[in-house]
C-alpha atoms as a PDB file:
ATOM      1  CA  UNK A   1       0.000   0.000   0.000  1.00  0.00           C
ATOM      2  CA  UNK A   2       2.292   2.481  -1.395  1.00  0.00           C
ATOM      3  CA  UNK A   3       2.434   5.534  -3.003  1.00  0.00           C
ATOM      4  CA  UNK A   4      -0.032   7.673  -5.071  1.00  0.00           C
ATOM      5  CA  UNK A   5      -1.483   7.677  -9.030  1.00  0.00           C
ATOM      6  CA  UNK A   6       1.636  10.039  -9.682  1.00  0.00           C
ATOM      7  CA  UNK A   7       4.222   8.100  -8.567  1.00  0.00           C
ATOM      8  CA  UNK A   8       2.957   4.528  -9.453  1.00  0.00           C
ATOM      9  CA  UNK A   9       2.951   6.052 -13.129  1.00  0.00           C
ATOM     10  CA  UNK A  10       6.465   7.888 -12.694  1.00  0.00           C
ATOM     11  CA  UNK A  11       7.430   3.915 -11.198  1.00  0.00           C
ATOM     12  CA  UNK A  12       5.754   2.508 -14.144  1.00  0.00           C
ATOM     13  CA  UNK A  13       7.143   4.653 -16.898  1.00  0.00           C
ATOM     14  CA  UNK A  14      10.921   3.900 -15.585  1.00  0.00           C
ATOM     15  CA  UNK A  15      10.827   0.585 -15.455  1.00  0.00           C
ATOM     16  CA  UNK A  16       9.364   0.560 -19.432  1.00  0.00           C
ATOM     17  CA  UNK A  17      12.027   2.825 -20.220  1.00  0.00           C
ATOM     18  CA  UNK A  18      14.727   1.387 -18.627  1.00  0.00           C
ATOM     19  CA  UNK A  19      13.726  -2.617 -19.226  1.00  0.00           C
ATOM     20  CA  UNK A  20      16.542  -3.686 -21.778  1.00  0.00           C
ATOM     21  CA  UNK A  21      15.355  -7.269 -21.261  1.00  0.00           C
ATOM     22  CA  UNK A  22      15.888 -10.554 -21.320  1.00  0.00           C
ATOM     23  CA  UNK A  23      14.707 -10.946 -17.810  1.00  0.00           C
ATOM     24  CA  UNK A  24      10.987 -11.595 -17.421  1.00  0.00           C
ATOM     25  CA  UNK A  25       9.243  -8.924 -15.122  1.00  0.00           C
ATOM     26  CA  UNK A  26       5.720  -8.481 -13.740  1.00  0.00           C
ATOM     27  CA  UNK A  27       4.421  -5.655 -11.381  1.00  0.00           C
ATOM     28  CA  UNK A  28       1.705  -5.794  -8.916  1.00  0.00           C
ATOM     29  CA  UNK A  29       0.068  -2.534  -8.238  1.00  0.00           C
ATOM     30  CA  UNK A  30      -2.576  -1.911  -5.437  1.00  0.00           C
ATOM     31  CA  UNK A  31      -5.578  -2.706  -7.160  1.00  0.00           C
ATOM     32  CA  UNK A  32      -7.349   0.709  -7.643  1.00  0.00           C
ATOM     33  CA  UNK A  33      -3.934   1.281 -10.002  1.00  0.00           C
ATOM     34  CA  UNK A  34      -4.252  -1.926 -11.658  1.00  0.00           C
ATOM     35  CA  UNK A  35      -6.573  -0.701 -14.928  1.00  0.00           C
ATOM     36  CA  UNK A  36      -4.280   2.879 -15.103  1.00  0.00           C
ATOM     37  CA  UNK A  37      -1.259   0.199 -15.216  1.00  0.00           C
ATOM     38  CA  UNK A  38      -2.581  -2.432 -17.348  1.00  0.00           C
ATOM     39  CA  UNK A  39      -2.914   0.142 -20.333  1.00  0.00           C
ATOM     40  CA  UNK A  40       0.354   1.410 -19.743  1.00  0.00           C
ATOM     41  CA  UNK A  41       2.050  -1.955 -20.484  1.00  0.00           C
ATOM     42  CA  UNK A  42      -0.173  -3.047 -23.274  1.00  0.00           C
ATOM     43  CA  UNK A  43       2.933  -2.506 -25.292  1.00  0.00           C
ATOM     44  CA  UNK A  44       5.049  -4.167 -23.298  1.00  0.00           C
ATOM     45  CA  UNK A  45       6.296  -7.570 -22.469  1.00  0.00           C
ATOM     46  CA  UNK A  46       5.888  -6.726 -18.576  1.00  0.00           C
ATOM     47  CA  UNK A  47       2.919  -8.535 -17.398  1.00  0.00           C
ATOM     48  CA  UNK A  48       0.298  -7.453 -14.863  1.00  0.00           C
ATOM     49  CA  UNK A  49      -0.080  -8.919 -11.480  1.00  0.00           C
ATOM     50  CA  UNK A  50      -2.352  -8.652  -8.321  1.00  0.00           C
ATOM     51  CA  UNK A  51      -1.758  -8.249  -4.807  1.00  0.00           C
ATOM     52  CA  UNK A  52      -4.784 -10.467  -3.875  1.00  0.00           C
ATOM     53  CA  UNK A  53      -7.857 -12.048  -5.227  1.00  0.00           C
ATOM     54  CA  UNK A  54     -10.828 -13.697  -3.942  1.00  0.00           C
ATOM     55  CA  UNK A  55     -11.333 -16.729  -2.885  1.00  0.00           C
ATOM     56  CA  UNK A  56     -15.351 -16.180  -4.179  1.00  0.00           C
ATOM     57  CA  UNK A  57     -16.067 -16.242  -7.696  1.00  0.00           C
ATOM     58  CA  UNK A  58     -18.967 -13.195  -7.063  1.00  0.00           C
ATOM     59  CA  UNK A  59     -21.544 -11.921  -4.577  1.00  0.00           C
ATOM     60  CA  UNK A  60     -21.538 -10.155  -1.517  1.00  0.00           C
ATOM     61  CA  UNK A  61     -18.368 -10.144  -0.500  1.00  0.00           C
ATOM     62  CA  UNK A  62     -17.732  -6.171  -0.142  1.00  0.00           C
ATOM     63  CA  UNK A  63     -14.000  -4.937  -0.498  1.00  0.00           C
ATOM     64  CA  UNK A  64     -12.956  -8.229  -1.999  1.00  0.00           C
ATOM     65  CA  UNK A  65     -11.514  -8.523  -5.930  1.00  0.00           C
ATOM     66  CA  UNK A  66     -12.288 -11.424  -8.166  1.00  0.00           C
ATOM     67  CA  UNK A  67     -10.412 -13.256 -10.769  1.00  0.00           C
ATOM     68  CA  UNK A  68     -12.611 -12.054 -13.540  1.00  0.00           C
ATOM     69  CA  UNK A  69     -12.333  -8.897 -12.611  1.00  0.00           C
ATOM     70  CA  UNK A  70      -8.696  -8.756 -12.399  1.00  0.00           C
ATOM     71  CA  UNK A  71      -8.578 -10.446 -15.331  1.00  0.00           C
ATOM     72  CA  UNK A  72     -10.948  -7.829 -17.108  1.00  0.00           C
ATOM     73  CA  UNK A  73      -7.585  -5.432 -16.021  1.00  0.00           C
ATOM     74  CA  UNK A  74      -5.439  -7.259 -18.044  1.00  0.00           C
ATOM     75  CA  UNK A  75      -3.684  -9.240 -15.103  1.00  0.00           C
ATOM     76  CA  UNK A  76      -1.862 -12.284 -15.894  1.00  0.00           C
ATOM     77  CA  UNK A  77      -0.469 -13.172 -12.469  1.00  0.00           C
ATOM     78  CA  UNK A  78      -2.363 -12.803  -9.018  1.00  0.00           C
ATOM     79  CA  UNK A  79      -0.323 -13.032  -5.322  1.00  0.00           C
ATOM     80  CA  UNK A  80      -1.549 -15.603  -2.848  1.00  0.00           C
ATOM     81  CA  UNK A  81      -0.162 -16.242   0.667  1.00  0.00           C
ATOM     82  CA  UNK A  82       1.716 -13.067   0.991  1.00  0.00           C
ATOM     83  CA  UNK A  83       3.219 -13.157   4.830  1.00  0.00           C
ATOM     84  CA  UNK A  84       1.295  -9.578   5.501  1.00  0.00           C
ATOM     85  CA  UNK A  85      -1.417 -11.468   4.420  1.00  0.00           C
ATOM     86  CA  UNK A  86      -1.555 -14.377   6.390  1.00  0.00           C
ATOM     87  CA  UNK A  87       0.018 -12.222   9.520  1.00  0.00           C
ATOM     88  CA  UNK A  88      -1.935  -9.300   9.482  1.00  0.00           C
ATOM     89  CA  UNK A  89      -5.363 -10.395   8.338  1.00  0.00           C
ATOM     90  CA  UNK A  90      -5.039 -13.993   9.507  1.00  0.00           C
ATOM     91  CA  UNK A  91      -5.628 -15.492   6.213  1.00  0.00           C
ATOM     92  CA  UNK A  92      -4.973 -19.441   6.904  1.00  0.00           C
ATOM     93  CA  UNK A  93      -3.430 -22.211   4.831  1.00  0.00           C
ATOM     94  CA  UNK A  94      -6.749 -23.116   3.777  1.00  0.00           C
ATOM     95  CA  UNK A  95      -7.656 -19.835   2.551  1.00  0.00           C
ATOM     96  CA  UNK A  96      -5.104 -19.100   0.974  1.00  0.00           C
ATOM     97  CA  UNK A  97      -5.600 -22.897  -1.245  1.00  0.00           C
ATOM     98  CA  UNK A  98      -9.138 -21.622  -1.948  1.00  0.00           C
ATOM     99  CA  UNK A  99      -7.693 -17.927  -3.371  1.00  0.00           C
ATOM    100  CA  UNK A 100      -4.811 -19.987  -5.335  1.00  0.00           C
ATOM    101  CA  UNK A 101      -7.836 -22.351  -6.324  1.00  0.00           C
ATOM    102  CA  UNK A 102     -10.062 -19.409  -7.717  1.00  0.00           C
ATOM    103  CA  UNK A 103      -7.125 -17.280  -9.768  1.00  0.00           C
ATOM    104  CA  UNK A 104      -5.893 -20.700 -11.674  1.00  0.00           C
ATOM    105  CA  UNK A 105      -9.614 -22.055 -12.305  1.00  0.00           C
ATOM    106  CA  UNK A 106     -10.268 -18.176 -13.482  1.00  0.00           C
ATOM    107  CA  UNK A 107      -7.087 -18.251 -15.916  1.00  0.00           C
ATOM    108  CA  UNK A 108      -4.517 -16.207 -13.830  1.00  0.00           C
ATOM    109  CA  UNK A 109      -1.418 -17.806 -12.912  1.00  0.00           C
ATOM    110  CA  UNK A 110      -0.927 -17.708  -8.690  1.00  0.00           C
ATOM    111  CA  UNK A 111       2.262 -16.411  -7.630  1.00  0.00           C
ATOM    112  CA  UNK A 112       1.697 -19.165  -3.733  1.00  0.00           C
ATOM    113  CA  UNK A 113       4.274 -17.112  -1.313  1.00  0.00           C
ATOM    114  CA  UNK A 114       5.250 -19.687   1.423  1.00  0.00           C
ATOM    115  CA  UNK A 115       7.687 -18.844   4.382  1.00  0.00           C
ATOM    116  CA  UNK A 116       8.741 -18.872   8.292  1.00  0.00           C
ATOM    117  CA  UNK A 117       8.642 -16.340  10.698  1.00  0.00           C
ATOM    118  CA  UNK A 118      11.806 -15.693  12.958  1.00  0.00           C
ATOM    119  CA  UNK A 119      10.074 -17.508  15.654  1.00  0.00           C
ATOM    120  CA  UNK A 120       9.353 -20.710  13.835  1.00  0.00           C
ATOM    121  CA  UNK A 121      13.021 -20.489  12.217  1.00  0.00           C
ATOM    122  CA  UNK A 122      14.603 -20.129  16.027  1.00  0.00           C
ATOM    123  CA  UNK A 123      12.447 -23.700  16.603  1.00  0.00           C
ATOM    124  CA  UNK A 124      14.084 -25.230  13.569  1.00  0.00           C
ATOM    125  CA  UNK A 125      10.580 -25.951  11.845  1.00  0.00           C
ATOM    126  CA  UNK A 126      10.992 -23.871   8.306  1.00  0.00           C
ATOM    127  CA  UNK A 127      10.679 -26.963   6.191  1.00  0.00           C
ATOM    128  CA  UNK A 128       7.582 -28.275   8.282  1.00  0.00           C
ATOM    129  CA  UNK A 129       5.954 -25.194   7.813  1.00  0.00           C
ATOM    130  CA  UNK A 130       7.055 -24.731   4.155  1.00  0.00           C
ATOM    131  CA  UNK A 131       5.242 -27.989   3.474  1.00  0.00           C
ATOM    132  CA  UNK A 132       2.778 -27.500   5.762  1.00  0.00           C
ATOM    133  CA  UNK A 133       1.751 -24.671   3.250  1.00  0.00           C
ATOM    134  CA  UNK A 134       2.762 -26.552  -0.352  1.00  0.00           C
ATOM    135  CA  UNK A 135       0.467 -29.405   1.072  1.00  0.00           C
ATOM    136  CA  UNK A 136      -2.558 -26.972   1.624  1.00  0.00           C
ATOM    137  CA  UNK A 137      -2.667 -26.468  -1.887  1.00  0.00           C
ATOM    138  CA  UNK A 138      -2.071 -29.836  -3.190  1.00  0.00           C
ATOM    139  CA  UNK A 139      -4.448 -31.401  -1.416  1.00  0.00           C
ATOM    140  CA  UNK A 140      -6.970 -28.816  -2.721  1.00  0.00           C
ATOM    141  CA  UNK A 141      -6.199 -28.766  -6.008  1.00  0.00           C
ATOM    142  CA  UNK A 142      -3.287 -31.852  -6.562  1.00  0.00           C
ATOM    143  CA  UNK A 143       0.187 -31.531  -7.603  1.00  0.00           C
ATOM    144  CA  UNK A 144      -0.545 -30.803 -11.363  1.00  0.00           C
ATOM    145  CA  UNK A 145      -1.531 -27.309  -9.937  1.00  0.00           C
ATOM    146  CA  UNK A 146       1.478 -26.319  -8.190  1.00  0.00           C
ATOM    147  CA  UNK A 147       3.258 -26.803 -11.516  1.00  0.00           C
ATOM    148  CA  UNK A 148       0.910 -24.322 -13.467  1.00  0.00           C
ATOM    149  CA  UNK A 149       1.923 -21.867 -10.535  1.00  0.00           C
ATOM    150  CA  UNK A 150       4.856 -19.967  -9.318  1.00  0.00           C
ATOM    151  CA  UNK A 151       6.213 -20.438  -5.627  1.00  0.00           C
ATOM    152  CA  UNK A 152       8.043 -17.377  -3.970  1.00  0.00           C
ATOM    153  CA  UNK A 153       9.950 -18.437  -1.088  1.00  0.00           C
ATOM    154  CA  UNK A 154       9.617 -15.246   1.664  1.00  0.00           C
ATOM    155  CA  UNK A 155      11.037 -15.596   4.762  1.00  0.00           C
ATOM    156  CA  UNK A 156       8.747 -13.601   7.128  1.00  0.00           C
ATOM    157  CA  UNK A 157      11.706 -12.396   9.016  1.00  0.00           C
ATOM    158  CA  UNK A 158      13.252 -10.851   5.901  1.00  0.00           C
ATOM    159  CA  UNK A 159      10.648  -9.017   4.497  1.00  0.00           C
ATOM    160  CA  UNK A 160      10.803  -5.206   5.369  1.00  0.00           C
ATOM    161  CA  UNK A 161      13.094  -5.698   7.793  1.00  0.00           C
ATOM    162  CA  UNK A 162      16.613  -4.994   5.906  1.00  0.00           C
ATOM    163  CA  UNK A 163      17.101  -8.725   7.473  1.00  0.00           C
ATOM    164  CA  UNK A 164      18.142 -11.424   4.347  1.00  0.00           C
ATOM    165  CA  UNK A 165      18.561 -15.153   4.394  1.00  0.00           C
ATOM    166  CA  UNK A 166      22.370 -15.781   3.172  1.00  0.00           C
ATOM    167  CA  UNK A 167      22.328 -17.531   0.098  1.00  0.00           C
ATOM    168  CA  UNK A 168      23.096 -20.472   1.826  1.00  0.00           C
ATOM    169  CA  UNK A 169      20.227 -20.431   4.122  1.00  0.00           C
ATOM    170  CA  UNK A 170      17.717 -19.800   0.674  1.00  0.00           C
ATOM    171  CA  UNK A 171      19.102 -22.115  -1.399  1.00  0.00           C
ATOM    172  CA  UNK A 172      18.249 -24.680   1.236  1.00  0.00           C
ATOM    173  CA  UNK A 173      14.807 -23.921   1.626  1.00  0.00           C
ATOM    174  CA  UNK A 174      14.585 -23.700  -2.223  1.00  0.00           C
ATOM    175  CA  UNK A 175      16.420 -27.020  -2.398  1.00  0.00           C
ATOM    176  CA  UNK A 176      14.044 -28.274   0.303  1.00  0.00           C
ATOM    177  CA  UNK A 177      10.898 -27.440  -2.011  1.00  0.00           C
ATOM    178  CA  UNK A 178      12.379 -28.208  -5.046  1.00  0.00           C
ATOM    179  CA  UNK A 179      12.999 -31.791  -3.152  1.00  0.00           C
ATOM    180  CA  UNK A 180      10.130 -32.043  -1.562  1.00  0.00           C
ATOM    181  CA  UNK A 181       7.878 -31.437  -5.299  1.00  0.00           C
ATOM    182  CA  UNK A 182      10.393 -34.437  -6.701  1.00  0.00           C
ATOM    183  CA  UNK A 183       8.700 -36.564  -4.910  1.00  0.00           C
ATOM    184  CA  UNK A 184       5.728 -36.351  -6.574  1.00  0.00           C
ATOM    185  CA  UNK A 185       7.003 -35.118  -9.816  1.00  0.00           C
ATOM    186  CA  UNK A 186      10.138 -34.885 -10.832  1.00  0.00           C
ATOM    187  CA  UNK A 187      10.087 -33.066 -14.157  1.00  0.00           C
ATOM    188  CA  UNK A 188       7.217 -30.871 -12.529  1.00  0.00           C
ATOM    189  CA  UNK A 189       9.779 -29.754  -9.790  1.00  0.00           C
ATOM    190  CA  UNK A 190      12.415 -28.597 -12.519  1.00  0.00           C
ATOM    191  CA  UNK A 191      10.140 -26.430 -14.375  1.00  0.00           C
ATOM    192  CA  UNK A 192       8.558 -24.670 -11.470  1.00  0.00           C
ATOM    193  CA  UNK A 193       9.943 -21.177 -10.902  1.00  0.00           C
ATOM    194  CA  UNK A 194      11.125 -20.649  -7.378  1.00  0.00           C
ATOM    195  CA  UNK A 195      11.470 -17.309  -6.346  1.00  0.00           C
ATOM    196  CA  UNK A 196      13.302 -15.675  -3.192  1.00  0.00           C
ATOM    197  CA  UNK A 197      11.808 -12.830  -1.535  1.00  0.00           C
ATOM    198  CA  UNK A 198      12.696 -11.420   1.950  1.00  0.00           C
ATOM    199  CA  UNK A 199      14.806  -7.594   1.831  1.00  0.00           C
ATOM    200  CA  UNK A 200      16.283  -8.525  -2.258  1.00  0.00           C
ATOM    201  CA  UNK A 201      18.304  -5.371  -3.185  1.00  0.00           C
ATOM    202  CA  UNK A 202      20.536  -4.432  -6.146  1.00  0.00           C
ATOM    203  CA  UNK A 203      23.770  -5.376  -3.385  1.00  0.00           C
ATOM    204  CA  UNK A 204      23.022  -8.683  -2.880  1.00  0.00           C
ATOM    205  CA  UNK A 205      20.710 -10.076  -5.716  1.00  0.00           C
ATOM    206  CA  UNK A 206      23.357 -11.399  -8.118  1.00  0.00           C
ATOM    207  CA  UNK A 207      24.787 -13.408  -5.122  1.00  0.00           C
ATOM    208  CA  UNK A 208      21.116 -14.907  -4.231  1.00  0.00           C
ATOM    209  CA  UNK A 209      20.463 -15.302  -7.801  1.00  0.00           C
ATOM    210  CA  UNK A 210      23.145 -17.373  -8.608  1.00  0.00           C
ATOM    211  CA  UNK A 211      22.372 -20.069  -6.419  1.00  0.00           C
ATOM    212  CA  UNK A 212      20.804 -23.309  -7.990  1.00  0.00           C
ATOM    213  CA  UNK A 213      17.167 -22.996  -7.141  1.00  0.00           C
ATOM    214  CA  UNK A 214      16.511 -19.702  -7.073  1.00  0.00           C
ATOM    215  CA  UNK A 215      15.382 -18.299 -10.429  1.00  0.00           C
ATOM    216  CA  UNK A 216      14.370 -15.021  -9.257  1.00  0.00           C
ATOM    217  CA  UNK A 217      13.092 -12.579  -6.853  1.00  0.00           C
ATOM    218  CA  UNK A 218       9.552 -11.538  -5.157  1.00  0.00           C
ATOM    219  CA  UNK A 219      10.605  -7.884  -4.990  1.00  0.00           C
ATOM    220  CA  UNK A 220       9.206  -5.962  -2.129  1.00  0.00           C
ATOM    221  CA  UNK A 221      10.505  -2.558  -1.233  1.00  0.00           C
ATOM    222  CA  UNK A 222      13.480  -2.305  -3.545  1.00  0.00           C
ATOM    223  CA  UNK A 223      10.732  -2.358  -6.296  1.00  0.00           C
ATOM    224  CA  UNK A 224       9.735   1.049  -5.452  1.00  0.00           C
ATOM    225  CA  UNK A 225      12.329   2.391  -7.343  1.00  0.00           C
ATOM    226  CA  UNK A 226      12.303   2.059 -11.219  1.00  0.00           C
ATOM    227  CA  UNK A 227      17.021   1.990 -10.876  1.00  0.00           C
ATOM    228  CA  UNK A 228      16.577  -0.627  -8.004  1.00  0.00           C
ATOM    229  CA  UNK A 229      14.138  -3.136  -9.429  1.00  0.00           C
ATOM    230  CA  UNK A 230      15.858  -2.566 -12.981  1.00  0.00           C
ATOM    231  CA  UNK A 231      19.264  -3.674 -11.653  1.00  0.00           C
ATOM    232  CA  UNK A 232      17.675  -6.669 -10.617  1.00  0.00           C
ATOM    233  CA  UNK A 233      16.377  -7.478 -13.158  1.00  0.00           C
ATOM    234  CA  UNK A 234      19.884  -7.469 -15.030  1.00  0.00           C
ATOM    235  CA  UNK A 235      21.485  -9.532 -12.169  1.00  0.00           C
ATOM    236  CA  UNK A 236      18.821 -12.372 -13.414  1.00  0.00           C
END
């Protein structure tokens, strides 16, 4: 919940100016911005993403957003599971699985955000809880789902907080989901783009980045600034 019409524009306009490729990029907008944005990258290969979307295909659900609608903006990606998300507002593992259910049976493509908190990575428990929240999903809507998705790895304790995993500690998460998905499917878990988010800046991106399973970053507050976010981009 940043900025204003001005500056989401001025943000918008520098990253299309500045995007020399090949890296592929989406931005999520708060969703009063999302039509504004949507025409601004009609000529562009940056594709349009949500912070949210309902779990509810339509009906009286007041201040909610659904898939068609978001899709009627010209989104082609929609964020489920964001830590704020399940922290502040107490959306559960179940919830979340219905929202992820909605924006893939609607045609969007859910971007499922999974991750610890500090307190849960003091008790040694990340990769229970990581596939505490994979499983949520899968046994919703099966494995075949998770593969038409993309997973963003945030560790709560990163996010906003200046705080990053090393690249050791995200790689082995990554690993751990990457594994985990092998089980099931192996060429499934290969495919799937696993992205790192948690405090990913221009300083330390390339060194995250390079690391086997991570094929790219959730950006949060670096993203704020069309220079930032575009010199991510070229460390992908």
């Amino acid at each position: 919940m940043n900025g204003n019409l001005q500056t989401v524009i001025e943000l918008v306009e520098g990253i299309k100016a500045g995007n020399t490729g090949p890296a592929e990029l989406a931005v999520c907008p708060p969703a009063v911005y999302l039509m504004k944005v949507g025409g601004m990258l009609a000529d562009t290969d940056i594709a349009l993403g949500s912070q949210n979307v309902c779990d509810q295909e339509a009906g009286a659900y007041t201040g909610e957003i659904s898939a068609a609608m978001l899709l009627e903006c010209g989104c082609r990606y929609a964020i489920v599971g964001h830590s704020e998300r399940r922290s502040l507002y107490l959306e559960s593992d179940q919830l979340v699985a219905a929202r992820f259910a909605m924006a893939q049976s609607a045609g969007l493509t859910p971007i499922l955000c999974i991750g610890e908190t500090l307190e849960e990575r003091a008790q040694e428990v990340t990769e229970k809880v990581v596939a505490r929240q994979i499983d949520a999903v899968i046994d919703r809507c099966g494995i075949e789902a998770i593969g038409k998705s993309v997973l963003a790895y945030e560790p709560v304790w990163a996010i906003g907080t200046g705080k990053v995993a090393t690249p050791e500690q995200a790689q082995a998460v990554h690993a751990f989901i990457r594994g985990k998905l092998s089980q099931a499917d192996a060429d499934l878990a290969q495919r799937l783009q696993i992205l790192y988010g948690g405090s990913m800046n221009p300083s330390n991106a390339a060194e995250l980045l390079s690391q086997a399973d991570i094929d790219g970053g959730l950006i949060g507050g670096a993203a704020l600034k069309a220079d930032d976010f575009l010199a991510i981009a070229q460390s992908v």
